[in-house]
C-alpha atoms as a PDB file:
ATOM      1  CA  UNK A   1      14.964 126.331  74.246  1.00  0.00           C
ATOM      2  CA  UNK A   2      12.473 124.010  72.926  1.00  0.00           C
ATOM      3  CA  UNK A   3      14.217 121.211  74.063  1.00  0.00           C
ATOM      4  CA  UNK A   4      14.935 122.604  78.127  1.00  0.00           C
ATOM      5  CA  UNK A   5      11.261 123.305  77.822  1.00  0.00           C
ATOM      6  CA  UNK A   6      10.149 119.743  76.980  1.00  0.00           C
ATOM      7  CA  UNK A   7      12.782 118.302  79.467  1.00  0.00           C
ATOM      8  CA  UNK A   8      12.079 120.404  82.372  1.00  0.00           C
ATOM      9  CA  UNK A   9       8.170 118.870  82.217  1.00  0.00           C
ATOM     10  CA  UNK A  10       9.440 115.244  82.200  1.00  0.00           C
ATOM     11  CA  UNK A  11       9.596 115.182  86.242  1.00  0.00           C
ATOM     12  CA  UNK A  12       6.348 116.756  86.352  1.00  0.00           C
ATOM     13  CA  UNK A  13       4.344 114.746  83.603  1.00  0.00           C
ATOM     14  CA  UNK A  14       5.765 111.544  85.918  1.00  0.00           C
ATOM     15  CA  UNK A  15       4.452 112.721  89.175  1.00  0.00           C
ATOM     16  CA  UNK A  16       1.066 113.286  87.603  1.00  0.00           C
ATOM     17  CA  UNK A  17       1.102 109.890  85.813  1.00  0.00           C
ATOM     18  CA  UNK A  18       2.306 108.231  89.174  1.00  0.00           C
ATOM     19  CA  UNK A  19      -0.492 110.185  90.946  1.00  0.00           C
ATOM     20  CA  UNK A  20      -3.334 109.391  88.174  1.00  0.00           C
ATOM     21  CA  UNK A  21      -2.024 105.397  88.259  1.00  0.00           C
ATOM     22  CA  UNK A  22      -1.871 105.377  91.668  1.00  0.00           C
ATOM     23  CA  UNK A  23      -5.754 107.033  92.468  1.00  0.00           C
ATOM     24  CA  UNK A  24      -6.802 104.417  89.711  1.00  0.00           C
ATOM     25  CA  UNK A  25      -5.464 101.627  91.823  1.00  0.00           C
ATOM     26  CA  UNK A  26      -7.184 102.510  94.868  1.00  0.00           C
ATOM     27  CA  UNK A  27     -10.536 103.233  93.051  1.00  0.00           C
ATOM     28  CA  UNK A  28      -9.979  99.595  91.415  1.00  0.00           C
ATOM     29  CA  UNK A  29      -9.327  98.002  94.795  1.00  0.00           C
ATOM     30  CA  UNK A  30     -12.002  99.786  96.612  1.00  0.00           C
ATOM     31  CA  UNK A  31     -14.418  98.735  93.527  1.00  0.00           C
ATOM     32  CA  UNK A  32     -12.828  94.605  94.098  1.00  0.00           C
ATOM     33  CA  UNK A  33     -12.994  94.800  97.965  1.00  0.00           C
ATOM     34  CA  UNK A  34     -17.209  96.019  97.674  1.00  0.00           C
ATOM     35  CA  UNK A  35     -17.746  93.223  95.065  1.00  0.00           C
ATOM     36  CA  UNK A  36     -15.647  91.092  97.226  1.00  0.00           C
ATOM     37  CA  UNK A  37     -18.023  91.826 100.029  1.00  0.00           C
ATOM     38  CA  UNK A  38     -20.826  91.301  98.203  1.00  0.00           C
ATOM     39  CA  UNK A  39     -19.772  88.234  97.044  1.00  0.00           C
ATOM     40  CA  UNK A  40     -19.006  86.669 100.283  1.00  0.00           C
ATOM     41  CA  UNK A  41     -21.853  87.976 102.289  1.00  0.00           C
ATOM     42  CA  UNK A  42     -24.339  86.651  99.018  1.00  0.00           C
ATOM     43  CA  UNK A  43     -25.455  89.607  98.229  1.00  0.00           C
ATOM     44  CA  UNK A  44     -24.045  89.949  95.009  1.00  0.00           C
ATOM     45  CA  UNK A  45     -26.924  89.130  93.185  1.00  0.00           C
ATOM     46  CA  UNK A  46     -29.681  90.969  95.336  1.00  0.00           C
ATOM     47  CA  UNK A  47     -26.888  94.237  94.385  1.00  0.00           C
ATOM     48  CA  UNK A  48     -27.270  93.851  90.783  1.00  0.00           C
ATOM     49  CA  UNK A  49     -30.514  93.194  90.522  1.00  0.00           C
ATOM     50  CA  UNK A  50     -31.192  96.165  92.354  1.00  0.00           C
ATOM     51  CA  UNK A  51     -29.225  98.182  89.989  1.00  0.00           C
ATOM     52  CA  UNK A  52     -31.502  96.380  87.267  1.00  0.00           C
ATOM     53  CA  UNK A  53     -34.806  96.889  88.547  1.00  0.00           C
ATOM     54  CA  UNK A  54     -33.755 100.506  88.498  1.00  0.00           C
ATOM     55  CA  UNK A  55     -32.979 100.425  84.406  1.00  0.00           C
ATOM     56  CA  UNK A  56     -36.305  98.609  84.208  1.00  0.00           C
ATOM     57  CA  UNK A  57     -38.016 101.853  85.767  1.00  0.00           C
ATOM     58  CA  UNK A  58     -36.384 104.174  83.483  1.00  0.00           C
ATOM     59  CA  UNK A  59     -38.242 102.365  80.834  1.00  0.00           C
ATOM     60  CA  UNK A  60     -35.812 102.514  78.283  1.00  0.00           C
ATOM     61  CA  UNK A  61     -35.209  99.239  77.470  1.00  0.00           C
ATOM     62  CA  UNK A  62     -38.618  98.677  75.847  1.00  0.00           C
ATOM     63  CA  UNK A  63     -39.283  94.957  73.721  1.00  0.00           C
ATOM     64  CA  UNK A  64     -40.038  95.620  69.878  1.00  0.00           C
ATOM     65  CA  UNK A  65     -43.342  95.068  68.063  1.00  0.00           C
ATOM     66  CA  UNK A  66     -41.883  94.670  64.976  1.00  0.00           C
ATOM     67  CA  UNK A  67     -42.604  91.036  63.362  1.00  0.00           C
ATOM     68  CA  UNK A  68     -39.965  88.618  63.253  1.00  0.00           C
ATOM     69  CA  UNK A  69     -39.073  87.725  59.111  1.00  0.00           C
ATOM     70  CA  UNK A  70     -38.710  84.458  59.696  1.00  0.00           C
ATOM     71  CA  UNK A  71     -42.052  83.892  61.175  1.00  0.00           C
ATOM     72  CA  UNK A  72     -41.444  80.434  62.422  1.00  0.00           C
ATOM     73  CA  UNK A  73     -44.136  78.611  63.009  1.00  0.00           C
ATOM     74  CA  UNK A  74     -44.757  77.157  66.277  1.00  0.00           C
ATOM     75  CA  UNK A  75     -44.675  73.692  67.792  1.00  0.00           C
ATOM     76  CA  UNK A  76     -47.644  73.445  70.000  1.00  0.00           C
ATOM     77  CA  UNK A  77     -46.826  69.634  71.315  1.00  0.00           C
ATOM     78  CA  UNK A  78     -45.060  70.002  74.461  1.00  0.00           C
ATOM     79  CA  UNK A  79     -46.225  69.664  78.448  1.00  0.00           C
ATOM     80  CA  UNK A  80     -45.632  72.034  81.432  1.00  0.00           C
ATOM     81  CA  UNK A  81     -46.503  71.915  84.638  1.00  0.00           C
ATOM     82  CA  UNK A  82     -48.959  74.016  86.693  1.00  0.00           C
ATOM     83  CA  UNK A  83     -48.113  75.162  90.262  1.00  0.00           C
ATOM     84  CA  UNK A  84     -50.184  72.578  91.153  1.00  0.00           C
ATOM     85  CA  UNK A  85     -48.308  69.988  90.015  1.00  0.00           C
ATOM     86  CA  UNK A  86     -51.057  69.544  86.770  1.00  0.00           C
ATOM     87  CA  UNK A  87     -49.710  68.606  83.633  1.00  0.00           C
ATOM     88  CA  UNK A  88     -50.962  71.316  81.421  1.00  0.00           C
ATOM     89  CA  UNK A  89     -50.266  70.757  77.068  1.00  0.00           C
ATOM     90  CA  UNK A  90     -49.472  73.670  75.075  1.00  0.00           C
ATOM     91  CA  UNK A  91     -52.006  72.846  73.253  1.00  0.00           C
ATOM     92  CA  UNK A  92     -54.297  74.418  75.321  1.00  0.00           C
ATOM     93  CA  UNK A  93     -53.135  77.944  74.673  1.00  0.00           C
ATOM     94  CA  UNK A  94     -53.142  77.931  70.759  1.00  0.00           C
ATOM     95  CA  UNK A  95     -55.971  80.266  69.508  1.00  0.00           C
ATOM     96  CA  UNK A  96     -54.421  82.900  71.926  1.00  0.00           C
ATOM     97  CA  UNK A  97     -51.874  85.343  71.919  1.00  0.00           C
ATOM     98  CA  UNK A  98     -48.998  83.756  74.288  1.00  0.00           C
ATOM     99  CA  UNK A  99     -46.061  85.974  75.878  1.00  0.00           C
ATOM    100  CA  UNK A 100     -44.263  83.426  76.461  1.00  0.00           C
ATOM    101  CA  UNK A 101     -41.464  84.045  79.440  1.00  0.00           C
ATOM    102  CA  UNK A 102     -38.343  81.377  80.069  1.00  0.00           C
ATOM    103  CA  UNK A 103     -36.856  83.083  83.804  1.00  0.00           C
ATOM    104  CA  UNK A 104     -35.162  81.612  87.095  1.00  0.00           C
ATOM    105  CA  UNK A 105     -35.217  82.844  90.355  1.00  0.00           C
ATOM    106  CA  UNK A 106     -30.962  82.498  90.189  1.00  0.00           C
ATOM    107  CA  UNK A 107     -31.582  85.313  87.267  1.00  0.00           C
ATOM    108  CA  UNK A 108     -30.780  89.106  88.430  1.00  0.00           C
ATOM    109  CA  UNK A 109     -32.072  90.373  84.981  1.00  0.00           C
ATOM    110  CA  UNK A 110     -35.347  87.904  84.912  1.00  0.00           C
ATOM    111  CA  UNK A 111     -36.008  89.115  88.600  1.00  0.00           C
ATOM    112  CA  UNK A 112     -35.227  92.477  87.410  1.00  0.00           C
ATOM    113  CA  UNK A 113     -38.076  92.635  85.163  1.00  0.00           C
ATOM    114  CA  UNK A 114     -40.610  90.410  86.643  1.00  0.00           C
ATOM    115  CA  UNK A 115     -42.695  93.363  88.183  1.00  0.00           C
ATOM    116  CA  UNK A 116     -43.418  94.756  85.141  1.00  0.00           C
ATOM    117  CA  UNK A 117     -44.662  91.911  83.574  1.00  0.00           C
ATOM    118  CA  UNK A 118     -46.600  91.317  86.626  1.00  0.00           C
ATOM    119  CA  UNK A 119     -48.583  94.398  86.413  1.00  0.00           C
ATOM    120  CA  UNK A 120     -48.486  94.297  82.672  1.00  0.00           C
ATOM    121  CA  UNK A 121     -50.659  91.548  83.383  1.00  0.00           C
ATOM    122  CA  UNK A 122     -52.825  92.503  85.427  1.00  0.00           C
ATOM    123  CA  UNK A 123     -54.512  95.005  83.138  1.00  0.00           C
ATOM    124  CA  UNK A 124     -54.362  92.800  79.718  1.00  0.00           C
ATOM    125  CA  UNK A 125     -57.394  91.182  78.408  1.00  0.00           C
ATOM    126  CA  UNK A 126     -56.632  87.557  79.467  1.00  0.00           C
ATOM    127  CA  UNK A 127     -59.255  86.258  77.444  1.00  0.00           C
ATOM    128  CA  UNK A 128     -57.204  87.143  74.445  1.00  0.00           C
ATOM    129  CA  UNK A 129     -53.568  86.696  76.001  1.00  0.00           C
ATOM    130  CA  UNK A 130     -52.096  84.068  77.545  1.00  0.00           C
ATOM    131  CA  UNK A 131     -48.669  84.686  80.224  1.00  0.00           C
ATOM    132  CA  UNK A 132     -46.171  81.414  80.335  1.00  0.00           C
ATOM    133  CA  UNK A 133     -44.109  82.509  82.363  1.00  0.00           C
ATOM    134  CA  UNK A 134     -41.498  78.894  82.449  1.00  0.00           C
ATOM    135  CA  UNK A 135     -39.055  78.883  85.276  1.00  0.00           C
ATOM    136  CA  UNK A 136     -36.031  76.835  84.852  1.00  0.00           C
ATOM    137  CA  UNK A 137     -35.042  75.961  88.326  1.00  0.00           C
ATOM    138  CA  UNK A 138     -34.553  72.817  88.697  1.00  0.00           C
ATOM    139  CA  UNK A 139     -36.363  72.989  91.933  1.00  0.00           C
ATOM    140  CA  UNK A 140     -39.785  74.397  90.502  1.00  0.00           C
ATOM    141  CA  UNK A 141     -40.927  74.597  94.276  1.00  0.00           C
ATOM    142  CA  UNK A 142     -38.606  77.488  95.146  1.00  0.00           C
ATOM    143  CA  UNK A 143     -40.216  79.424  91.826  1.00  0.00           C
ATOM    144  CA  UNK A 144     -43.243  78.647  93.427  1.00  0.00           C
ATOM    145  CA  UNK A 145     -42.236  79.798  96.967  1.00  0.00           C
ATOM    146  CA  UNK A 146     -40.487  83.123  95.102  1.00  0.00           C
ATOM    147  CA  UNK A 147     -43.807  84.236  93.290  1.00  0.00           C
ATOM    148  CA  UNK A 148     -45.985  83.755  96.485  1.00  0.00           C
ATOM    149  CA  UNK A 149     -43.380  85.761  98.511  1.00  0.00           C
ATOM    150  CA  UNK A 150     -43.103  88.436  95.817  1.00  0.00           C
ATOM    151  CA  UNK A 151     -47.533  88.383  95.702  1.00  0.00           C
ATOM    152  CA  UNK A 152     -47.343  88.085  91.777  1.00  0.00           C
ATOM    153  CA  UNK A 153     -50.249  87.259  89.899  1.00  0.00           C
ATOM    154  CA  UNK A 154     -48.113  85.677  86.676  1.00  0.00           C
ATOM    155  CA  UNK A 155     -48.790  82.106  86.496  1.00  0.00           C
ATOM    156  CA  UNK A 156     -45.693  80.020  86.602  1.00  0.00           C
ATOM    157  CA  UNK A 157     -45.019  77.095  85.001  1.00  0.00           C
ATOM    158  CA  UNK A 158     -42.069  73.841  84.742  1.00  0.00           C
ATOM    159  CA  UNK A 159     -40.975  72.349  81.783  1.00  0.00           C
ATOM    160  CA  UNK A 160     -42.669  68.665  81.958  1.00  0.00           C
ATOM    161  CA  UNK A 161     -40.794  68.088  78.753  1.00  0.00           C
ATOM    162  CA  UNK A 162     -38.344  69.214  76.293  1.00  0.00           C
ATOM    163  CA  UNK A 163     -39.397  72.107  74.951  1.00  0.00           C
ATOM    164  CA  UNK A 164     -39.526  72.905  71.128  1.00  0.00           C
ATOM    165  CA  UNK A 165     -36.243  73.415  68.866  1.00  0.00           C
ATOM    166  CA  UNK A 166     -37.788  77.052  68.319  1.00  0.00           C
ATOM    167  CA  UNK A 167     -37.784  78.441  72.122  1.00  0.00           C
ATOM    168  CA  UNK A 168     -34.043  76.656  72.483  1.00  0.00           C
ATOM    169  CA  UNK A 169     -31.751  80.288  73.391  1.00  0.00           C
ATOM    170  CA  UNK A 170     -28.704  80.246  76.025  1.00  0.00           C
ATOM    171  CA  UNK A 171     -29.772  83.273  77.536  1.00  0.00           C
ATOM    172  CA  UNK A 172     -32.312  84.091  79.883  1.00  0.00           C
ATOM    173  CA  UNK A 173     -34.805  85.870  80.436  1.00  0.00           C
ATOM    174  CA  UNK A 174     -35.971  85.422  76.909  1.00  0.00           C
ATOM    175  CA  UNK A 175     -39.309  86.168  75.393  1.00  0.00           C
ATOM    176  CA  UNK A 176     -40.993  85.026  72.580  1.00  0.00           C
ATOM    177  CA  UNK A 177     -44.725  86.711  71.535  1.00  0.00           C
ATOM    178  CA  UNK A 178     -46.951  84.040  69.808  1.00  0.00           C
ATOM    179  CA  UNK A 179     -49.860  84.933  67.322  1.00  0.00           C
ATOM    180  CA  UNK A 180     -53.134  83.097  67.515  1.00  0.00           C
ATOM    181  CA  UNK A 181     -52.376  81.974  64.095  1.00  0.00           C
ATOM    182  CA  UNK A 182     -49.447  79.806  65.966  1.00  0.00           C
ATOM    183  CA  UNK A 183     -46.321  81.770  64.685  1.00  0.00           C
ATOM    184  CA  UNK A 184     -43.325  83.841  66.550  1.00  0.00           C
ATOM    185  CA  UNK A 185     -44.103  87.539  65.919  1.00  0.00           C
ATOM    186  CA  UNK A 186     -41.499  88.730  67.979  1.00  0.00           C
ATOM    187  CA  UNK A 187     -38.835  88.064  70.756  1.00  0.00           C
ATOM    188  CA  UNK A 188     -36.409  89.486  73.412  1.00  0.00           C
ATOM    189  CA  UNK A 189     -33.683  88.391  74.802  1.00  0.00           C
ATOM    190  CA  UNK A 190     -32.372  90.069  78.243  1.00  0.00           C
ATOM    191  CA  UNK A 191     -33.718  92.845  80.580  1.00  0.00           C
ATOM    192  CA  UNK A 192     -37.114  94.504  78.918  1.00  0.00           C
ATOM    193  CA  UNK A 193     -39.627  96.573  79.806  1.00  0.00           C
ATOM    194  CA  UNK A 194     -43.100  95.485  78.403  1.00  0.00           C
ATOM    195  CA  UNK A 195     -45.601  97.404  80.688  1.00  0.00           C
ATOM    196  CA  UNK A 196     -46.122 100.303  78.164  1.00  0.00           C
ATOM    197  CA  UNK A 197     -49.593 100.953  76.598  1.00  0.00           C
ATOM    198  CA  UNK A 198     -48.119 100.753  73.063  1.00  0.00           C
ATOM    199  CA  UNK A 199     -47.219  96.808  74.186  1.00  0.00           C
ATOM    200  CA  UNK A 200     -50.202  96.046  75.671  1.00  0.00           C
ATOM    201  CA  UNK A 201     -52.317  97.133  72.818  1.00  0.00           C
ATOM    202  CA  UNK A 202     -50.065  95.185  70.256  1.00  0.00           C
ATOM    203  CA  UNK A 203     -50.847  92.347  72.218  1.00  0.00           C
ATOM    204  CA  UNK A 204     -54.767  92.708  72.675  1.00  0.00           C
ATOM    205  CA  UNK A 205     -54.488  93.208  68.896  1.00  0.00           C
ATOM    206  CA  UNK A 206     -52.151  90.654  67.323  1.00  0.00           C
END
């Protein structure tokens, strides 16, 4: 009986299986043909960030204030470039604390979180923290143009040369939170939100 039982399901447990594959094929195709559009229409990117700049709002993905063991200390002998075109040294922020930002405008996830850092900035004591915010487009004049379409306050600088061995990471955006006393306390890699009171004050009071 067992047996009849078990066989008399087979053509039944197929059908569903045949359905179920079938449904998953159209949801994958529907899923290709929207990226697909996307894709070809450029949009791609402004889609995902989208999606990204709403995970930034849910404020979930909040940077740590916890200092890094290895404590590296900085290399303050390096040049960027103002969006003036000055040369500006490193130099010139040691003393400080420095949030320290490497981003692109080709970046969903650095776009992504750019307003929050924006306004994170606007309300921090800047005469004891310093935003670098470094884009790496090669073209530092579309950064430029980006920021002044966007009405950010951050200032934005270009690397004039190679940066220190210490800030070298693959992925961006990547930050890296500088004491006065010239050392890495901390650093995130990918999507953050930092506009919280808890990270303001940790930065006021490094």
């Amino acid at each position: 009986m067992l047996s009849h039982a078990v066989y008399f399901h087979i053509p039944e447990c197929l059908r569903f299986m045949q359905k179920k594959t079938k449904r998953t094929l159209i949801e994958l195709s529907i899923i290709l043909a929207v990226f697909g559009v996307l894709y070809t229409t450029n949009t791609l990117k402004d889609a995902v960030g989208f999606v990204q700049r709403l995970m930034v709002k849910t404020q979930l993905i909040r940077p740590g204030t916890e200092a890094d063991t290895a404590g590296k200390t900085v290399n303050f002998q390096w040049d960027l470039l103002d969006e003036k075109g000055r040369k500006v040294s490193f130099r010139r922020f040691k003393g400080k604390t420095v949030f320290l930002n490497f981003w692109a405008t080709w970046c969903p996830p650095c776009i992504a979180e750019m307003p929050n850092i924006d306004a994170l900035y606007r309300r921090t004591n800047r005469s004891r923290v310093a935003f670098i915010m470094v884009a790496k487009d090669r073209n530092f004049s579309k950064a430029i143009r980006f920021k002044n379409k966007k009405n950010y306050q951050l200032p934005i600088y270009h690397m004039q040369s190679e940066a220190p061995s210490e800030f070298f990471h693959q992925s961006i955006p990547t930050t890296f939170i500088i004491s006065p006393e010239g050392k890495i306390v901390s650093s995130e890699t990918g999507l953050t939100y930092y506009n919280t009171d808890s990270f303001k004050n940790y930065l006021e009071t490094l």
